[in-house]
N, C-alpha and C. Protein backbone atom coordinates (compact mmCIF):
# COMPACT_ATOMS: atom_id res chain seq x y z
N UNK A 1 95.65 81.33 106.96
CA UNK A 1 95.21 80.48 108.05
C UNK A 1 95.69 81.00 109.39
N UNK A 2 95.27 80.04 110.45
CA UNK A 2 95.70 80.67 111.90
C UNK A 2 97.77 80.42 112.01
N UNK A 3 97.93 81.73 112.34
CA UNK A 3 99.50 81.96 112.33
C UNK A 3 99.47 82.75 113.89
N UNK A 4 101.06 82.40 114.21
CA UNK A 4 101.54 83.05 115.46
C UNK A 4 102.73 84.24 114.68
N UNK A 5 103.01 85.05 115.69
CA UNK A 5 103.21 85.90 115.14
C UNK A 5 104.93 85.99 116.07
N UNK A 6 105.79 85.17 115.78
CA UNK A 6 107.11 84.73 116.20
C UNK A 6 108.51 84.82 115.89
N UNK A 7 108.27 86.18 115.04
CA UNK A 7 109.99 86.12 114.52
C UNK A 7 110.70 86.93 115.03
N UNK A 8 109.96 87.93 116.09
CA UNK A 8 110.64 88.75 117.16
C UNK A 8 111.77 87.96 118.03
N UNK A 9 113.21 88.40 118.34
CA UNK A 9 113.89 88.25 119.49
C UNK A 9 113.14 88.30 120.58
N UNK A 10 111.84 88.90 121.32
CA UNK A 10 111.76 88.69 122.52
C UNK A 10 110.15 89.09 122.36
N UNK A 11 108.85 88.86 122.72
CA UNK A 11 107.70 88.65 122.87
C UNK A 11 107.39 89.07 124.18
N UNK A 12 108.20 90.13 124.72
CA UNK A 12 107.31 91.25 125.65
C UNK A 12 106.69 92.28 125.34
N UNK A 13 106.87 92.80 123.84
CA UNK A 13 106.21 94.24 123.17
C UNK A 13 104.92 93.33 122.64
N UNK A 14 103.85 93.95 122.70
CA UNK A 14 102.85 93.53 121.91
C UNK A 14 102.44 94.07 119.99
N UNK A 15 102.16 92.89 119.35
CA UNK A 15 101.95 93.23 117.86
C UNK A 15 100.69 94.17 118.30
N UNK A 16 100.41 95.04 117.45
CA UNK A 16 99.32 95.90 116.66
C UNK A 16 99.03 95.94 115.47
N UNK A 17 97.94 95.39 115.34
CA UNK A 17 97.43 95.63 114.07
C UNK A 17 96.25 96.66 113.66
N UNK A 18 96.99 96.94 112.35
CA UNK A 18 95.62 98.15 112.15
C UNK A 18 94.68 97.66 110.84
N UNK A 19 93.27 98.06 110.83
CA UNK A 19 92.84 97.23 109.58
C UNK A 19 92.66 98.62 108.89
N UNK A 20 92.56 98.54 107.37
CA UNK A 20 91.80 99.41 106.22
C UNK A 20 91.26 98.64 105.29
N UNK A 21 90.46 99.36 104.90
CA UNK A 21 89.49 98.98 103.84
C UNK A 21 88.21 98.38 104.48
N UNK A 22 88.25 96.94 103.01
CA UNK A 22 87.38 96.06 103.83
C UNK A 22 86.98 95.54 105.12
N UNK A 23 85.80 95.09 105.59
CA UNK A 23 85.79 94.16 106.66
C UNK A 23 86.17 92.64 106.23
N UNK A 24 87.04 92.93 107.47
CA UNK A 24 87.20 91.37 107.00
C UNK A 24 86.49 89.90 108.72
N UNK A 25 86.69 88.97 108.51
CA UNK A 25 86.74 88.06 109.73
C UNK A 25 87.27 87.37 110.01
N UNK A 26 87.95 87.94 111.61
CA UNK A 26 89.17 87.66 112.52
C UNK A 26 88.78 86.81 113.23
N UNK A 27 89.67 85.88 113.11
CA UNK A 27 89.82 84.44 114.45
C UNK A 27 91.34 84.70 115.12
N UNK A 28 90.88 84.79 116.44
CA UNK A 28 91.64 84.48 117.32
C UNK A 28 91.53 83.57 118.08
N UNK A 29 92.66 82.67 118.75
CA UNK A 29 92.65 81.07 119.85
C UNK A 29 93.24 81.57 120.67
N UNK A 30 93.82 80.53 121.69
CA UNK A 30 94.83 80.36 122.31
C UNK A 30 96.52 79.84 121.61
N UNK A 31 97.18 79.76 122.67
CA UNK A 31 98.56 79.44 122.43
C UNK A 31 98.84 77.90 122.03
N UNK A 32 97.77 77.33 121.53
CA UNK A 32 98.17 75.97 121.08
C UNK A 32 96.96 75.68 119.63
N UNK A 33 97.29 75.46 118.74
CA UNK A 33 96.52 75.40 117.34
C UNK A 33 95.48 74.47 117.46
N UNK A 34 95.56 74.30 118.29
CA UNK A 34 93.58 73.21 118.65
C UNK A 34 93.25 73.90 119.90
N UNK A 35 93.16 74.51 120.33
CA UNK A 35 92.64 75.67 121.37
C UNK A 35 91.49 76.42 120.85
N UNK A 36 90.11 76.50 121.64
CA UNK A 36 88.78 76.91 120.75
C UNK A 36 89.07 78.62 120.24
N UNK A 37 88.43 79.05 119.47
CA UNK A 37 88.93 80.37 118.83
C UNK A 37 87.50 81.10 118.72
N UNK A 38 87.29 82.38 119.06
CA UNK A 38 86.26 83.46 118.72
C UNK A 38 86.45 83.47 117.64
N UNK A 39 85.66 83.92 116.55
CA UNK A 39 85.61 84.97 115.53
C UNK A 39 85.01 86.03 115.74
N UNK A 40 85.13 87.42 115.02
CA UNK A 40 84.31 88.86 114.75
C UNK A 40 84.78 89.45 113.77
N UNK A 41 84.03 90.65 113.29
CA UNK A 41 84.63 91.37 112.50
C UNK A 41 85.56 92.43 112.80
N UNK A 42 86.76 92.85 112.20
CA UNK A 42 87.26 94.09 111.94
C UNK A 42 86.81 95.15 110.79
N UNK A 43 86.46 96.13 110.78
CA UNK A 43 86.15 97.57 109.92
C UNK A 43 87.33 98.11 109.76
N UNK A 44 87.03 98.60 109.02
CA UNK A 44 88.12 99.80 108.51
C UNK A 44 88.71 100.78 109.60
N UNK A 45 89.95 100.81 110.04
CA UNK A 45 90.58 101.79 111.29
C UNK A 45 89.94 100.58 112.74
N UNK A 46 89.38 99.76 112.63
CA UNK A 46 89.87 98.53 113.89
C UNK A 46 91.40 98.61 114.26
N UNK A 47 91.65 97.99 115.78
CA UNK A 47 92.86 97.89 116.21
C UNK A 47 93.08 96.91 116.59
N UNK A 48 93.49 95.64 116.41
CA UNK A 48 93.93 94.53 117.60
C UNK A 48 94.94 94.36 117.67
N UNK A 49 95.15 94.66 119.34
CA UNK A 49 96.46 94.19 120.15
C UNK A 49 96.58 93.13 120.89
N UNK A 50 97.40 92.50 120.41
CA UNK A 50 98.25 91.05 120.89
C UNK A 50 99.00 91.44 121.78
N UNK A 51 98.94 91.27 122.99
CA UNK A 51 100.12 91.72 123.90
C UNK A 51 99.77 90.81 125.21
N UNK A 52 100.75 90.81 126.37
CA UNK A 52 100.74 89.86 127.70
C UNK A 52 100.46 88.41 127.10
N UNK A 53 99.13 88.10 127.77
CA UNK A 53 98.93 86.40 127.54
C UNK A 53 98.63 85.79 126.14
N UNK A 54 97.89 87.15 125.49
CA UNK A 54 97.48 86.89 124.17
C UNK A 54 98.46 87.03 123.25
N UNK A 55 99.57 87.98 123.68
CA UNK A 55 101.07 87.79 122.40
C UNK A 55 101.23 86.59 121.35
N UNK A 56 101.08 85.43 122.06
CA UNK A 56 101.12 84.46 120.85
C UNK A 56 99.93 83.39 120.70
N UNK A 57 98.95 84.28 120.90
CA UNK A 57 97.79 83.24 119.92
C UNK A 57 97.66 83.25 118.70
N UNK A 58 96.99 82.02 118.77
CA UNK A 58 97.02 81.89 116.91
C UNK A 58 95.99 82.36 116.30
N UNK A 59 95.80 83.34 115.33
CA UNK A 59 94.62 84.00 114.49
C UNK A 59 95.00 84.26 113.10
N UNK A 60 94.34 84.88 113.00
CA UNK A 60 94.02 84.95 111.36
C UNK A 60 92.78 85.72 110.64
N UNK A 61 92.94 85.64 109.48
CA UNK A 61 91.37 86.25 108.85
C UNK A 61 91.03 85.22 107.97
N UNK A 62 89.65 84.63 108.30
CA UNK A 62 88.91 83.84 107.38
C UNK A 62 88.37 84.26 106.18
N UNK A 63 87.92 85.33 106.25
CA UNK A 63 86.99 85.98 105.27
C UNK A 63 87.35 87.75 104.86
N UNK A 64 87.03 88.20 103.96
CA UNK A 64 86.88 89.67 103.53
C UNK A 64 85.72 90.02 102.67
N UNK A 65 84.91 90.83 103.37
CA UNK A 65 83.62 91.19 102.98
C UNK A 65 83.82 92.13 101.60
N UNK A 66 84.12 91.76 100.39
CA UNK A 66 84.33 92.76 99.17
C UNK A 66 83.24 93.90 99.37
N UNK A 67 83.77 94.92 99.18
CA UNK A 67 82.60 96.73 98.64
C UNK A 67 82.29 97.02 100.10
N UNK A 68 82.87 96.85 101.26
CA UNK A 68 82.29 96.54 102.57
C UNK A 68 82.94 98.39 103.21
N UNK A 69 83.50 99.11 102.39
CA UNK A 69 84.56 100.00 102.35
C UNK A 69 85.01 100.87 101.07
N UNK A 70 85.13 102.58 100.97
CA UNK A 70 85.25 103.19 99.92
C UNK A 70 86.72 104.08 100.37
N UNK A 71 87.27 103.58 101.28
CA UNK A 71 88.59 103.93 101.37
C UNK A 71 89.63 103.73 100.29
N UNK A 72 89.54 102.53 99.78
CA UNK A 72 90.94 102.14 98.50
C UNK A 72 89.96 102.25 97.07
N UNK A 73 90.53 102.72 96.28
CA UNK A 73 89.65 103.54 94.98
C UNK A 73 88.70 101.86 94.87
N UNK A 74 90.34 100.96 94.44
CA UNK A 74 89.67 99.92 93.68
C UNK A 74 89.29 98.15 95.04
N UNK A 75 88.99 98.87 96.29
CA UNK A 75 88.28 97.99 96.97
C UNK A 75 89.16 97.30 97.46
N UNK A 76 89.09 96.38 98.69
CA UNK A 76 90.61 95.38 99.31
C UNK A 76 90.90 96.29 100.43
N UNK A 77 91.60 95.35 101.08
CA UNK A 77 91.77 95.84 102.44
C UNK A 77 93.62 95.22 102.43
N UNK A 78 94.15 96.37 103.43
CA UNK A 78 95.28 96.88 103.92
C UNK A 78 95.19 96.35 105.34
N UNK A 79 96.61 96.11 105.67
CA UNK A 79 96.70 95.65 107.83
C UNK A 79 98.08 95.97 107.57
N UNK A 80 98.42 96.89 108.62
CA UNK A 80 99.23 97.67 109.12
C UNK A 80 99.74 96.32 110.42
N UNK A 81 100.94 95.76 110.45
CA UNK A 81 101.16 95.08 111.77
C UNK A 81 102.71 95.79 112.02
N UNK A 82 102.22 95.86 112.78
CA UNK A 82 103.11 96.85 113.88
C UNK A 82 103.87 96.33 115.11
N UNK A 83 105.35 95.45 115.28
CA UNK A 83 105.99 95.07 116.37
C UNK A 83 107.39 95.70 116.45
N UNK A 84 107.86 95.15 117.59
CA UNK A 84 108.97 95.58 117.32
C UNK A 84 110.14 94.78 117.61
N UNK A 85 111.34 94.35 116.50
CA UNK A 85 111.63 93.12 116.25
C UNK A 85 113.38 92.99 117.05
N UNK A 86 113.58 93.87 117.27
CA UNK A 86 115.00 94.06 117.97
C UNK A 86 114.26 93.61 120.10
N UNK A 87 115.36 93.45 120.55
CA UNK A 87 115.16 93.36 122.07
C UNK A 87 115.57 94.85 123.08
C-alpha cells in the first residue's frame, strides 16, 4: 500500500528507486495519506526519484503486469531503493 519512506536520520538526500523486471503500477500523492495521487507505469530499468518536496510522499505499487519482461528467467520484478540512512 501507499508508504513514506522515513527511517532515515535526516530527509535531505533523496530515495532512488530502480525497477527490474516486470511493469508494474506506481502511485504517488502528496505528504498527507488523503492527498490526490497520479498513477503510471514503471518498465524495467525506470528510475524514480523522491527528493526536495516530493521526499516524503506517499506511494506505492498497485499492480504488476506478470510476462510484461524476460529479464528474470522465472518472471517478477526486483526495485533497487537506494537512500542514504546515516546524516
Amino acid at each position: 500500500g501507499l508508504h513514506q519512506d522515513r527511517d532515515e536520520q535526516a530527509f535531505d538526500a533523496p530515495v532512488v528507486s530502480v525497477s527490474l523486471g516486470d511493469t508494474c503500477l506506481f502511485r504517488v500523492g502528496g505528504t498527507k495519506r488523503d492527498d490526490p495521487t497520479l498513477s503510471f507505469k514503471l518498465e524495467s530499468g525506470d528510475v524514480v526519484v523522491l527528493g526536495g518536496e516530493s521526499r516524503l510522499a506517499f506511494h506505492g505499487v498497485d499492480r504488476i503486469y506478470p510476462g510484461t519482461s524476460a529479464l528474470l528467467k522465472s518472471g517478477g520484478r526486483i526495485n533497487l531503493t537506494l537512500r542514504r540512512v546515516t546524516a
